[in-house]
N, C-alpha and C. Protein backbone atom coordinates (compact mmCIF):
# COMPACT_ATOMS: atom_id res chain seq x y z
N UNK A 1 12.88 -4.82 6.70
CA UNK A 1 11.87 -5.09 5.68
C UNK A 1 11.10 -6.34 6.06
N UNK A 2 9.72 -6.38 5.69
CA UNK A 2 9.06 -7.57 5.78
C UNK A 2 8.66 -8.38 4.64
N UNK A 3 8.69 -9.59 5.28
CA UNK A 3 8.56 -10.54 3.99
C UNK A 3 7.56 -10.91 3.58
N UNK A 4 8.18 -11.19 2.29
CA UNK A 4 6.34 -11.66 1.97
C UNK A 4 6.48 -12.71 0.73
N UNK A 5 6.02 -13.46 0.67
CA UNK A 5 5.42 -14.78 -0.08
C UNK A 5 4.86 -15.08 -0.54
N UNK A 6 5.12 -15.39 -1.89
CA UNK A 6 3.32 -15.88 -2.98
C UNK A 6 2.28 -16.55 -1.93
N UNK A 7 2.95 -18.30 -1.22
CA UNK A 7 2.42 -18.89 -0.84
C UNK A 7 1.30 -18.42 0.23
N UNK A 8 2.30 -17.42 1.08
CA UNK A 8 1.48 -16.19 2.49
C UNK A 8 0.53 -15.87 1.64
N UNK A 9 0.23 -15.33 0.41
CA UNK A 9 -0.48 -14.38 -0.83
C UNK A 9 -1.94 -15.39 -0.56
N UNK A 10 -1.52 -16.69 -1.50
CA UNK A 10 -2.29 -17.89 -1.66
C UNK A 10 -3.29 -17.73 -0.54
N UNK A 11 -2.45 -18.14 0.60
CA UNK A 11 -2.76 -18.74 1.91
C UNK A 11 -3.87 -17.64 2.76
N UNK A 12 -3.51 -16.44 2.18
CA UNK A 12 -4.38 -15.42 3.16
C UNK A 12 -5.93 -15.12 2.21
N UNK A 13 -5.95 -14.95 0.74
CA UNK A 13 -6.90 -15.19 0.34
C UNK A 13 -7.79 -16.39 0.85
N UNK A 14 -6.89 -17.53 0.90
CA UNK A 14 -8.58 -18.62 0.91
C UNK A 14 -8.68 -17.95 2.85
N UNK A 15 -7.99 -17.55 3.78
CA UNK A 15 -8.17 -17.28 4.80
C UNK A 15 -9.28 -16.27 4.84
N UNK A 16 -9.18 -15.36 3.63
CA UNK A 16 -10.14 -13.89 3.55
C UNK A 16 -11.35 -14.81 3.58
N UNK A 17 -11.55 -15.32 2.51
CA UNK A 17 -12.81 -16.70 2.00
C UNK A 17 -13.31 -17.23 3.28
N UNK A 18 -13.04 -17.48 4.07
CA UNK A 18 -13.63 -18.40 5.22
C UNK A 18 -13.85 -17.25 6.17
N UNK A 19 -12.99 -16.91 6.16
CA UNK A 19 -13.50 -15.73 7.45
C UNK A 19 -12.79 -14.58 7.32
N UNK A 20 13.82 -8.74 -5.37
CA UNK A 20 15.02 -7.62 -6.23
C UNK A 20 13.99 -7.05 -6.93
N UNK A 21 14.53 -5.83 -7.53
CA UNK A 21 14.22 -5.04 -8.42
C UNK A 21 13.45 -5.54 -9.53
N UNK A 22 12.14 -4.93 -9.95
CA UNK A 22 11.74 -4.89 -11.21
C UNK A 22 12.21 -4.24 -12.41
N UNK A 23 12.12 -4.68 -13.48
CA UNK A 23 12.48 -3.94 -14.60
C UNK A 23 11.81 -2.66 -14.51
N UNK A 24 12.40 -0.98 -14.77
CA UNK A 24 11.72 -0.24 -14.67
C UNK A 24 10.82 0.14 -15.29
N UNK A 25 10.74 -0.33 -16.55
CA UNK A 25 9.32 0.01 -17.76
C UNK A 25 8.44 -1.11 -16.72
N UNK A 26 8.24 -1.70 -15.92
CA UNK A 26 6.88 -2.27 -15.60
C UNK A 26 6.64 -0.91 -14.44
N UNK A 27 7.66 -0.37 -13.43
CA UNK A 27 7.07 0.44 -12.82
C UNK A 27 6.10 1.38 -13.20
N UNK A 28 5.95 2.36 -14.77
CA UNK A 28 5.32 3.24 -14.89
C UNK A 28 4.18 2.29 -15.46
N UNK A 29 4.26 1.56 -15.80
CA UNK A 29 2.62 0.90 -16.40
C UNK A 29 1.78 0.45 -15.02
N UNK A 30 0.47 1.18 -15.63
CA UNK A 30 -0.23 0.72 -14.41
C UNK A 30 -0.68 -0.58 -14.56
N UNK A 31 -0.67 -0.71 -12.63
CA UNK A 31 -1.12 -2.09 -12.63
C UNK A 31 -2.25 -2.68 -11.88
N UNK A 32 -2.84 -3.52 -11.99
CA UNK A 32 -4.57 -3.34 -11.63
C UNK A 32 -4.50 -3.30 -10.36
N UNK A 33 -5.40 -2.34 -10.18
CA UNK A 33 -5.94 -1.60 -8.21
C UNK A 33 -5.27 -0.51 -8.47
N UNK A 34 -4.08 -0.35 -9.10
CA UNK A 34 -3.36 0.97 -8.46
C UNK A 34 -4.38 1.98 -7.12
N UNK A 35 -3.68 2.84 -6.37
CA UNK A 35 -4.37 3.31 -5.60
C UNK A 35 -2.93 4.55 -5.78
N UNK A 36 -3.42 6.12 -6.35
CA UNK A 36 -2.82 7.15 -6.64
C UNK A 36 -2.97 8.18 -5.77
N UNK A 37 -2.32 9.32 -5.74
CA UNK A 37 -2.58 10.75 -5.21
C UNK A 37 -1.17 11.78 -6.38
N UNK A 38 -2.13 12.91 -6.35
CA UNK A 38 -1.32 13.75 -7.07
C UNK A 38 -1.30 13.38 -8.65
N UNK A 39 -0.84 14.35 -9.37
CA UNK A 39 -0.60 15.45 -10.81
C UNK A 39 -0.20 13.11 -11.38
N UNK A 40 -1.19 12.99 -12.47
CA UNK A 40 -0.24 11.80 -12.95
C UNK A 40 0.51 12.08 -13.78
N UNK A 41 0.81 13.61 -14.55
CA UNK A 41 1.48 14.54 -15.57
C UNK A 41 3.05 14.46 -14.28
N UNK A 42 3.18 14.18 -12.98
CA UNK A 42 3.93 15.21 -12.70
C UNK A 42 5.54 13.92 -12.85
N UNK A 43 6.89 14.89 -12.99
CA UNK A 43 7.74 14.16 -13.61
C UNK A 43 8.23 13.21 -12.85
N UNK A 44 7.91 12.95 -11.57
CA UNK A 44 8.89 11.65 -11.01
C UNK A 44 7.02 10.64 -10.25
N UNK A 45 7.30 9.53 -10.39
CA UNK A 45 6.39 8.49 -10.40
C UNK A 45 7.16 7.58 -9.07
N UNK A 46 6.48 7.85 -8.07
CA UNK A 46 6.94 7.29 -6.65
C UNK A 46 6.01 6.21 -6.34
N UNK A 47 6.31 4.63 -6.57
CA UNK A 47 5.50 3.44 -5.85
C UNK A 47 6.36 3.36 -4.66
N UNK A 48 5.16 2.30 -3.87
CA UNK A 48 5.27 2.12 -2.50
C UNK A 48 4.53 0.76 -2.55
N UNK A 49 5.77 -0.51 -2.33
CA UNK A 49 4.77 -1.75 -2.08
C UNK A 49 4.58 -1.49 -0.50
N UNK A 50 3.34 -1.84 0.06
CA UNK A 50 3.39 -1.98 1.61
C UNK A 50 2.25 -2.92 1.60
N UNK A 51 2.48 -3.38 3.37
CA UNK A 51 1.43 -3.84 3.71
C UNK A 51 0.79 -3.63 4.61
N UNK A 52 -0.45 -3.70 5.25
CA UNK A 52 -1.30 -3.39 6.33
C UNK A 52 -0.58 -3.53 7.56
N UNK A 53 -0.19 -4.59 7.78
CA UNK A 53 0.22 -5.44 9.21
C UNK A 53 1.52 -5.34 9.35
N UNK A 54 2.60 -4.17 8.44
CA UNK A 54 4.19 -4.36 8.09
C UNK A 54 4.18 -3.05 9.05
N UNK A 55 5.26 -3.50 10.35
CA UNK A 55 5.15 -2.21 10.99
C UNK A 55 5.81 -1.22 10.57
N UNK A 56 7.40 -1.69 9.46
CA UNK A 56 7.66 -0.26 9.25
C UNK A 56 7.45 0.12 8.19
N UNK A 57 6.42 -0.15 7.51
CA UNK A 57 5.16 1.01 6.55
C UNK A 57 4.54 1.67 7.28
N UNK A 58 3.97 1.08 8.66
CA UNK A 58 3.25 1.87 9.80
C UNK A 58 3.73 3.17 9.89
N UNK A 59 5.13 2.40 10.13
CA UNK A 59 6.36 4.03 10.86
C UNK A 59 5.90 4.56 9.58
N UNK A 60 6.40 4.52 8.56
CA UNK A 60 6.91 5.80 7.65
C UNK A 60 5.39 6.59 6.50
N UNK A 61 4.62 5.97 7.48
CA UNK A 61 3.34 6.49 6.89
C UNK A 61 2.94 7.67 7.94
N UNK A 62 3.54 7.15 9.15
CA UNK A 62 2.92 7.98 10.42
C UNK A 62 4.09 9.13 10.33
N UNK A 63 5.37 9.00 10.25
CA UNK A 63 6.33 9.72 10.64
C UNK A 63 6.98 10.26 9.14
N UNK A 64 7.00 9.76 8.13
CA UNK A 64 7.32 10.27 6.94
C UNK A 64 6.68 11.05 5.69
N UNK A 65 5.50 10.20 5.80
CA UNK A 65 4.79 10.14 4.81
C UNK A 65 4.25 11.89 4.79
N UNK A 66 3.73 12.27 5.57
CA UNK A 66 2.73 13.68 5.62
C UNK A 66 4.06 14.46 5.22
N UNK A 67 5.50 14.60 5.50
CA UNK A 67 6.16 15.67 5.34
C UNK A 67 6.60 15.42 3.71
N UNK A 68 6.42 14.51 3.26
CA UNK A 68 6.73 13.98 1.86
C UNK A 68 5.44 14.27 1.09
N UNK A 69 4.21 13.88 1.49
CA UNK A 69 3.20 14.40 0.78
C UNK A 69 2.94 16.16 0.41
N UNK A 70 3.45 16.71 1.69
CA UNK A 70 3.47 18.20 1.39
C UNK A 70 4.42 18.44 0.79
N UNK A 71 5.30 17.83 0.93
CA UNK A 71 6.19 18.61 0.13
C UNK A 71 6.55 18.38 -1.48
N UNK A 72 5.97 17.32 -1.68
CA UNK A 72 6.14 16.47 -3.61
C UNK A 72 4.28 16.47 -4.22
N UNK A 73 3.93 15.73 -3.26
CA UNK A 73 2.56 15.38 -3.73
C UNK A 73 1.43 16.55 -4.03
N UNK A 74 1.82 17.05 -2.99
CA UNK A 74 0.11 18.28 -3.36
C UNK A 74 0.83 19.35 -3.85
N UNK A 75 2.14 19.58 -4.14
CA UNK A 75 2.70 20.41 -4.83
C UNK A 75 2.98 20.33 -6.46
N UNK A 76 2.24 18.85 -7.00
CA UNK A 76 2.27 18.71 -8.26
C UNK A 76 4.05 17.78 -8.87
N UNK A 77 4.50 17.64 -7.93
CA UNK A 77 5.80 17.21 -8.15
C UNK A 77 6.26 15.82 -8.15
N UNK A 78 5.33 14.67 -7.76
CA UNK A 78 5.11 13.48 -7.47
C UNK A 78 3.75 12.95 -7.65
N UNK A 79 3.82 11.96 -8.43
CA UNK A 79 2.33 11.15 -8.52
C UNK A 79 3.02 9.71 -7.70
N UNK A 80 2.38 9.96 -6.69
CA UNK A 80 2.72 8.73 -5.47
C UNK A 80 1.20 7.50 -5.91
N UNK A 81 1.68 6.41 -5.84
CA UNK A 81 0.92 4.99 -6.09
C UNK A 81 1.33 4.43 -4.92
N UNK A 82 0.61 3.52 -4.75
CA UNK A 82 0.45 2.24 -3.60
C UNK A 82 0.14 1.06 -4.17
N UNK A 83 0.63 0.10 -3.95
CA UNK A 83 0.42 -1.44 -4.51
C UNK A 83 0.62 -2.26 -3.29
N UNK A 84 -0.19 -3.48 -3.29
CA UNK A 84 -0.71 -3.85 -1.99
C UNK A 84 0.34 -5.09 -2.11
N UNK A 85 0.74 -5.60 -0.94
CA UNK A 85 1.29 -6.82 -0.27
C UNK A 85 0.66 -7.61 0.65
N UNK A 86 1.02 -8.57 0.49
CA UNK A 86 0.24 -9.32 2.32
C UNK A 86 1.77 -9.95 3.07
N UNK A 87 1.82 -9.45 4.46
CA UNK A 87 2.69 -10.14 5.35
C UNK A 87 2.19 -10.64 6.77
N UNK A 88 2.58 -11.23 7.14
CA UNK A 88 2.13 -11.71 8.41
C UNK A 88 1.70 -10.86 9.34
N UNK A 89 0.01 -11.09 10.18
CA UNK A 89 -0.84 -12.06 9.92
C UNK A 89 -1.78 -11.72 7.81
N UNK A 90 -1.59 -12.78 7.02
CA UNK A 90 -1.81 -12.32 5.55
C UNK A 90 -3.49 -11.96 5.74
N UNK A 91 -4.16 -12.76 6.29
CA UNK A 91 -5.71 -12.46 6.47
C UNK A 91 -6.06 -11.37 7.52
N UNK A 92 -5.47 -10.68 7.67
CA UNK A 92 -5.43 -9.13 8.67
C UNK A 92 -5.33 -8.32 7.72
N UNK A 93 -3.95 -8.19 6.99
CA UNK A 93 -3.56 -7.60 5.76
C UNK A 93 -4.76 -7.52 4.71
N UNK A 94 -5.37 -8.51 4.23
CA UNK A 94 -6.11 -8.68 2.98
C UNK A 94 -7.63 -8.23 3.41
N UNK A 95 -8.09 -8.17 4.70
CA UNK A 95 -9.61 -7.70 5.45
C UNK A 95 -8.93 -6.23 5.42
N UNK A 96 -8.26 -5.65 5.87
CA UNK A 96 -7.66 -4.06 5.92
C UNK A 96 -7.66 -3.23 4.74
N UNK A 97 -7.24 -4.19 3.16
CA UNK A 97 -6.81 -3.73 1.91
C UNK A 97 -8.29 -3.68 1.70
N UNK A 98 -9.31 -4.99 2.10
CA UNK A 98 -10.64 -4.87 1.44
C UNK A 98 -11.41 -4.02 1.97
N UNK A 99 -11.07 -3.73 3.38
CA UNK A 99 -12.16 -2.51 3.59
C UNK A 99 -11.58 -1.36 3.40
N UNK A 100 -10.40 -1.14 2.75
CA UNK A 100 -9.95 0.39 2.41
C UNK A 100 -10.79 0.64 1.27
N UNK A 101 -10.81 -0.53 0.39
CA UNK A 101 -11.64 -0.42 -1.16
C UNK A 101 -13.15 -0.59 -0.59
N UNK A 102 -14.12 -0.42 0.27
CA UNK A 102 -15.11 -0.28 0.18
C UNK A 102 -16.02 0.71 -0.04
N UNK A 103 -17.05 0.93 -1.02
CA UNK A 103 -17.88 1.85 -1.20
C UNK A 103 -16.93 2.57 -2.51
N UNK A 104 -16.00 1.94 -3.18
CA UNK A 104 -15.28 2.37 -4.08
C UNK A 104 -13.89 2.85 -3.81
N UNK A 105 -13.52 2.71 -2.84
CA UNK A 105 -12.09 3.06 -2.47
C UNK A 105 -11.93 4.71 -2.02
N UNK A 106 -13.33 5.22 -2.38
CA UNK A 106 -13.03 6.82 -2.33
C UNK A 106 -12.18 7.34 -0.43
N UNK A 107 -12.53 6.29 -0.07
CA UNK A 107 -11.28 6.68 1.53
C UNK A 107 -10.48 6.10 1.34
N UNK A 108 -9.78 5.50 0.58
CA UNK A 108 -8.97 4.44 0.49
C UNK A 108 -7.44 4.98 1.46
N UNK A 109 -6.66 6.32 1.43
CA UNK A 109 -5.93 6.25 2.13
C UNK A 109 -5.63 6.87 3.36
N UNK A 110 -7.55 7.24 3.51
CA UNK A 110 -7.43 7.85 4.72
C UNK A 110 -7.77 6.44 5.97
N UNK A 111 -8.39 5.56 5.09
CA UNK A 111 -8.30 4.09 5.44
C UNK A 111 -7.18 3.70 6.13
N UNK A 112 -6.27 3.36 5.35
CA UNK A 112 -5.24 2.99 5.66
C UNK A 112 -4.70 3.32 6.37
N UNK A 113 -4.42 4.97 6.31
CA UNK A 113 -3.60 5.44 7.32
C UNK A 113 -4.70 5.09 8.78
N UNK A 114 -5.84 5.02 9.18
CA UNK A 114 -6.07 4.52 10.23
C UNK A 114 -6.17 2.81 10.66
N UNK A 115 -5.82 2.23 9.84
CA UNK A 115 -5.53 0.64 9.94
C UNK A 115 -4.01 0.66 10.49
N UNK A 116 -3.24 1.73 9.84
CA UNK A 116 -1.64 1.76 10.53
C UNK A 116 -1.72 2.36 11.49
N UNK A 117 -2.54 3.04 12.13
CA UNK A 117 -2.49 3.74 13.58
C UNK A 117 -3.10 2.84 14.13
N UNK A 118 -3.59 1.34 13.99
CA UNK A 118 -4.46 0.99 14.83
C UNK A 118 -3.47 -0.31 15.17
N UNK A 119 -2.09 -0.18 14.57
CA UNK A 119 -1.66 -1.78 15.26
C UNK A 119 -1.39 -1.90 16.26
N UNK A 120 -1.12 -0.93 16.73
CA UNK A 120 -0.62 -1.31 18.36
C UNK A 120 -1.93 -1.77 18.84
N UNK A 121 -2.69 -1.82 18.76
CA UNK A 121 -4.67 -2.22 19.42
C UNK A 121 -4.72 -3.43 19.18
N UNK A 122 -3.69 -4.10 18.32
CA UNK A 122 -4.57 -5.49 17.78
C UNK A 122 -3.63 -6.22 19.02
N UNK A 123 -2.45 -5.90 19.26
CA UNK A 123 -1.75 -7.16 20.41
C UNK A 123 -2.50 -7.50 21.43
N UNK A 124 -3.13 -9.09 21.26
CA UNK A 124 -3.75 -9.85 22.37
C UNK A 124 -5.14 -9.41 22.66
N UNK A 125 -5.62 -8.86 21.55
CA UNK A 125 -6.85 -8.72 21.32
C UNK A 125 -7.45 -9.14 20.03
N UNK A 126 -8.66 -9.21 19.89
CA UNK A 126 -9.53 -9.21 18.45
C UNK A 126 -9.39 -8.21 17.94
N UNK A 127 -8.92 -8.27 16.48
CA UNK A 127 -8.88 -6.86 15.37
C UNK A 127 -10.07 -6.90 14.80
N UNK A 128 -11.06 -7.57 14.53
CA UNK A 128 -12.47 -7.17 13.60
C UNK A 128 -13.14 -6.09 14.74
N UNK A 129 -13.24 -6.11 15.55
CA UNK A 129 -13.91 -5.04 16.36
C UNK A 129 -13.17 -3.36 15.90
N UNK A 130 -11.47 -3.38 15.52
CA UNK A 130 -11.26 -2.56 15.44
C UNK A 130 -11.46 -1.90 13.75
N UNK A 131 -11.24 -2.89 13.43
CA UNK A 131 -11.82 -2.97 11.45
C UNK A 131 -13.69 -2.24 11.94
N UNK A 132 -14.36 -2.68 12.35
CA UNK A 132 -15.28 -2.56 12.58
C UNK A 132 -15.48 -0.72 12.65
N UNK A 133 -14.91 -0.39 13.84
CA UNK A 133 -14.63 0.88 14.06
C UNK A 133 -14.57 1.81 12.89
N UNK A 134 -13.37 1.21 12.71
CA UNK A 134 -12.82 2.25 11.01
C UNK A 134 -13.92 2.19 10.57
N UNK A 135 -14.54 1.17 10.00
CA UNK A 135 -15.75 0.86 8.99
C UNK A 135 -16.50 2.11 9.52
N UNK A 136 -16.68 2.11 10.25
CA UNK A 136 -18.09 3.06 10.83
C UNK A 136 -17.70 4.28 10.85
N UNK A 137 -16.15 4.79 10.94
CA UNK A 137 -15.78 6.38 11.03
C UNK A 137 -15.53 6.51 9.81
N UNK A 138 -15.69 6.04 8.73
CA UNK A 138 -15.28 6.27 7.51
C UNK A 138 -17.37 5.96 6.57
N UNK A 139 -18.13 6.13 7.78
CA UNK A 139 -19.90 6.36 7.17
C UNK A 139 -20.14 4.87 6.47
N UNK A 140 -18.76 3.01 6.93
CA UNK A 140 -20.03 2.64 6.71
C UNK A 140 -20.59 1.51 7.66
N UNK A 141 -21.43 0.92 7.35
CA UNK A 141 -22.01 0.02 8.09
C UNK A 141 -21.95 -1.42 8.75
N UNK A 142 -22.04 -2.11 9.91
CA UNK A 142 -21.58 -3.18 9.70
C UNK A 142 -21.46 -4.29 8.49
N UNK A 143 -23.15 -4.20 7.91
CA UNK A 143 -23.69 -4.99 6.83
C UNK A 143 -22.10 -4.41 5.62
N UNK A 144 -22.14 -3.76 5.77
CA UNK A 144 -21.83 -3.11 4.27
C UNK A 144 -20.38 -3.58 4.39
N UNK A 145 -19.29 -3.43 5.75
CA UNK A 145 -18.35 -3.77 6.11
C UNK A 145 -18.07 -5.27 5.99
N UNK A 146 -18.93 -5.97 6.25
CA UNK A 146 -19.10 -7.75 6.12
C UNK A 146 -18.83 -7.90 4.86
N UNK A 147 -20.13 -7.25 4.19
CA UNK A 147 -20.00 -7.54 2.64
C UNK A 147 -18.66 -7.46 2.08
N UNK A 148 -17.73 -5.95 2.07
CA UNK A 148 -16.78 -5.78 1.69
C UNK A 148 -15.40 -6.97 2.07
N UNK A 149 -15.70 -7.14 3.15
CA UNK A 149 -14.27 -8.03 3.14
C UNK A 149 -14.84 -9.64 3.40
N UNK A 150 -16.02 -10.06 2.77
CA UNK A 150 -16.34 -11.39 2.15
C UNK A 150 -16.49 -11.51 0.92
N UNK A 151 -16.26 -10.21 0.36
CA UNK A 151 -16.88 -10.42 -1.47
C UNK A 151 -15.85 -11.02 -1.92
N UNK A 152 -16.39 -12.38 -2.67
CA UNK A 152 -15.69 -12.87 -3.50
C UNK A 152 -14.79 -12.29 -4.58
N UNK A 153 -15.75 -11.17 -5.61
CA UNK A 153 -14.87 -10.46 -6.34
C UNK A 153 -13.66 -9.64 -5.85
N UNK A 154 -13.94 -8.95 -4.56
CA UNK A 154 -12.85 -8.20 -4.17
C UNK A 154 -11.90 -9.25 -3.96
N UNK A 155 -12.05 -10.50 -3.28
CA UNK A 155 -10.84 -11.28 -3.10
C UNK A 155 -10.16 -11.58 -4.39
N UNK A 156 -11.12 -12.09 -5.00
CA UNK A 156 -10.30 -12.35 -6.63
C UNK A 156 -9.44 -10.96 -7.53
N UNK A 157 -9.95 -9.94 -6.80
CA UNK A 157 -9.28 -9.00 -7.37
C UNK A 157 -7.72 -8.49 -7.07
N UNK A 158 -8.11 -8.74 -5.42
CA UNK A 158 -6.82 -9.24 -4.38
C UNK A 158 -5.77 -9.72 -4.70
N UNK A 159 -6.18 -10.98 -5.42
CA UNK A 159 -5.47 -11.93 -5.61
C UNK A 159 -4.49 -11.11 -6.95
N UNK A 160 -5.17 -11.48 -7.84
CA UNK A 160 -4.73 -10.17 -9.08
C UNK A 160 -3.39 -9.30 -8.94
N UNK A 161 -3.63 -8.52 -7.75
CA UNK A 161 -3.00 -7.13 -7.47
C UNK A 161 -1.45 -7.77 -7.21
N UNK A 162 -1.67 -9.11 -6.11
CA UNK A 162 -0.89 -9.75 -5.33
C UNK A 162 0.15 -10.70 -6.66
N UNK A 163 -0.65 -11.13 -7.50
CA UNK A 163 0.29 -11.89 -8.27
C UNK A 163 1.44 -10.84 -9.39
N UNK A 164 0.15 -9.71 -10.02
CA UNK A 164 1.28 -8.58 -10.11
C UNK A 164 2.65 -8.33 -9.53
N UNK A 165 2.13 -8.15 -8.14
CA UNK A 165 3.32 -7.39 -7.85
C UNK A 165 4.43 -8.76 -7.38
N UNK A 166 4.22 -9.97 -7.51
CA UNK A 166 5.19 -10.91 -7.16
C UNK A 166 5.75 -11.54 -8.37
N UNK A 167 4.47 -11.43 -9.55
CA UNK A 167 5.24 -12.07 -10.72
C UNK A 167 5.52 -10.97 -11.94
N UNK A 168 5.32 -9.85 -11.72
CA UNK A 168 5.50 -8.90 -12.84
C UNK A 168 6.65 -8.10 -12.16
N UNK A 169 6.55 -7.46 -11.57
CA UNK A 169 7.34 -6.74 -10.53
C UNK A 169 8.28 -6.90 -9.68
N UNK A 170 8.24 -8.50 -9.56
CA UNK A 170 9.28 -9.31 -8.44
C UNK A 170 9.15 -8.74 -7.13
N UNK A 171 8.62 -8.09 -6.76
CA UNK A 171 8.82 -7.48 -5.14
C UNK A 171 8.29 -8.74 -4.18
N UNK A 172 9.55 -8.78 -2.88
CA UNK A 172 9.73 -9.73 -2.18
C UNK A 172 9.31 -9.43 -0.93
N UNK A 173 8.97 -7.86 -0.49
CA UNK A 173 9.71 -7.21 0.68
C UNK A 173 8.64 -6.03 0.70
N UNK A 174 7.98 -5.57 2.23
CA UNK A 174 7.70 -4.53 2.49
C UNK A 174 8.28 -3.89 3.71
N UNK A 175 8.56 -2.31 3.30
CA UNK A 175 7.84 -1.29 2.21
C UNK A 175 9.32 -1.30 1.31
N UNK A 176 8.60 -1.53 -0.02
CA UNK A 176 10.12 -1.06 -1.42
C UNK A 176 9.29 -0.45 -2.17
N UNK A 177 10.36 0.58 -2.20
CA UNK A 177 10.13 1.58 -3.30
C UNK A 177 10.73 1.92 -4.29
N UNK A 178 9.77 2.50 -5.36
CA UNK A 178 10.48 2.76 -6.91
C UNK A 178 10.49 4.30 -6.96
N UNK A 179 11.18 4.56 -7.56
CA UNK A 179 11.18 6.28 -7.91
C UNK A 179 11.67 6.65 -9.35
N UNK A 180 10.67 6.14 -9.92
CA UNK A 180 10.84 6.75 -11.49
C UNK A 180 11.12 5.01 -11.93
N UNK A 181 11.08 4.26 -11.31
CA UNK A 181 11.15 2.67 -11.66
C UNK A 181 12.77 2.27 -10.99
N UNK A 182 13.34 2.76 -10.69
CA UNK A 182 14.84 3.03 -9.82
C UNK A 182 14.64 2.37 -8.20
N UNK A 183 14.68 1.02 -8.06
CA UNK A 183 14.38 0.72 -6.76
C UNK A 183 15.41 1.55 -5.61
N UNK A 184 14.55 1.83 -4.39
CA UNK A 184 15.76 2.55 -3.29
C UNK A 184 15.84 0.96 -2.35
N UNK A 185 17.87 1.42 -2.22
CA UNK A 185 17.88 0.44 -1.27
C UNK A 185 17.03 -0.34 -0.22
N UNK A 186 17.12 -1.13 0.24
CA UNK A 186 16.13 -2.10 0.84
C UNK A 186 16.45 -1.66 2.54
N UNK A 187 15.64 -1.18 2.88
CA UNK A 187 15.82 -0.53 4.11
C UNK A 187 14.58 -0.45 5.21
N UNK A 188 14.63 -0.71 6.11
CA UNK A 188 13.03 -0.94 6.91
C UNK A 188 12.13 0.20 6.72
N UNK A 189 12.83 1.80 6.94
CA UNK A 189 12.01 3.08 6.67
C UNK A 189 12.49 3.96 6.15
N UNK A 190 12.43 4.44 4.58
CA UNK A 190 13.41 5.41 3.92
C UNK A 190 13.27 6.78 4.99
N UNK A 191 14.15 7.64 4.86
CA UNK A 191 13.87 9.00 5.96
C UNK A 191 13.54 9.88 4.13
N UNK A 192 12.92 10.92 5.20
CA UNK A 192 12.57 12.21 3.82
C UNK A 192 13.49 12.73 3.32
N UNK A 193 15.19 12.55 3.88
CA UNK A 193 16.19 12.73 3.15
C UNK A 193 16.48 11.97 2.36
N UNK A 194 16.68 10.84 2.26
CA UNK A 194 16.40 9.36 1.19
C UNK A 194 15.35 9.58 0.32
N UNK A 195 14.31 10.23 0.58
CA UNK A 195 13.22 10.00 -0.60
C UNK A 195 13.58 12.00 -1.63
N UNK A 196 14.12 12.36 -0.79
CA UNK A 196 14.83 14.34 -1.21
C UNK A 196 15.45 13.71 -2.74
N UNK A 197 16.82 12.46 -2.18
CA UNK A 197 17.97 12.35 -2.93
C UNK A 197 17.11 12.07 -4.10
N UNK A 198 16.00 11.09 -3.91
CA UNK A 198 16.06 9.98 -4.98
C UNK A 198 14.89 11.08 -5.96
N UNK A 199 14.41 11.72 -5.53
CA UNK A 199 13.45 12.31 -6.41
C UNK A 199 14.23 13.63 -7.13
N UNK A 200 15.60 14.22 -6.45
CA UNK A 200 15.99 14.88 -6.92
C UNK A 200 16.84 14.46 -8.48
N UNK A 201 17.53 13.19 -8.02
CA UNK A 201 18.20 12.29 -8.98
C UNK A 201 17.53 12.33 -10.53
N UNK A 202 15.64 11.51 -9.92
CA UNK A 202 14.78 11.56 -11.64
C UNK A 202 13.70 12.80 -11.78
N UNK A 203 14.27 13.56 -11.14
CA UNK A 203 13.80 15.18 -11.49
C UNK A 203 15.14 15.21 -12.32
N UNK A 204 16.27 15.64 -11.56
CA UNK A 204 17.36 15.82 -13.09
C UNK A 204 17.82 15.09 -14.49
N UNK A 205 17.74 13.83 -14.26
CA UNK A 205 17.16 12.82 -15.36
C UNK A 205 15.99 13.16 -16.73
N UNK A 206 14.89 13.55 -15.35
CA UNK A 206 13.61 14.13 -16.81
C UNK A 206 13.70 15.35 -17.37
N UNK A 207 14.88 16.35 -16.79
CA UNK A 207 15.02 17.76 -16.81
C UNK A 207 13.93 18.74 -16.28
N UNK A 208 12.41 17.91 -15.71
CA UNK A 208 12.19 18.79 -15.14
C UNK A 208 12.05 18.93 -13.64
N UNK A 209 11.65 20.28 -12.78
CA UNK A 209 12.31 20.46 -11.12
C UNK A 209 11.03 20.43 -10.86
């Protein structure tokens, strides 16, 4: 798991600027940014703190995630959320989160998932060239890309998302996950058998399959 820190939080905002377990009733309340997929009717409610720059959110987005989405998410069986973290480098993290939300977030996780295919590119090189990229395969523009990850409001909104999930939520650590507000052990990459158990668990809980 990777760590993460109010202060890192603090510290990577003014950087954007220049250049245990939660209680489970906070899991189902939304919390500002949320970023969703799938039925919000459907009976088990799967968060995911991660972060941009956390490699094993990388892994289990690249290697987990698609066999879990077919099989819960577009099947109506999981309303999967994302809530954002910053870990080291925090101003990599927080330019990545802001250009996923640009133009309204409507790419937001097809974003992402190419910001996590792109870490291996950043070692010993410049990453805005590769931010850049995305920007442009996702229709938008440099101008428009600048804008997005200098806007003041988006940072302040940043900030927001970030104090949520450290002072409402307590999360210390990426990637942790809730499943029905039920944190799963703290583990670098749950496997799709780990995420089978736990959704089967508050599927039988809510009584429904």
């Amino acid at each position: 798991m990777t760590a993460f820190t109010r202060r890192a939080a603090i510290a990577a905002a003014a950087a954007t600027a220049a250049g245990a377990a939660a209680p489970a009733w906070a899991q189902f309340k939304a919390a500002p940014g949320d970023m969703s997929l799938g039925d919000p009717k459907a009976p088990v409610h799967v968060v995911e703190y991660l972060s941009l720059t956390c490699p094993h959110c990388a892994h289990f987005h690249a290697d987990v995630f698609p066999a879990f989405k077919a099989k819960y998410i577009d099947t109506g069986r999981v309303h999967f959320t994302i809530r954002e973290l910053l870990t080291a480098p925090p101003q990599v993290a927080a330019a990545g989160f802001m250009l996923a939300r640009c133009d309204g977030g409507k790419n937001y996780f097809k974003i992402v998932d190419e910001v996590f295919r792109s870490q291996a590119r950043w070692q010993g090189g410049s990453i805005k060239p590769i931010f850049v990229e995305i920007a442009r395969n996702n229709g938008l523009t440099d101008a428009q890309f600048e804008a997005c990850i200098t806007d003041p409001k988006a940072q302040e909104a940043l900030q927001a998302r970030l104090e949520y999930a450290t002072g409402t939520d307590k999360v210390t650590g990426t990637p942790t996950f809730f499943v029905n507000g039920v944190q799963l052990p703290n583990q670098e990459t749950p496997t799709l058998a780990d995420l089978d158990a736990a959704v089967a668990r508050a599927s039988k809980s809510t009584g429904r399959r």
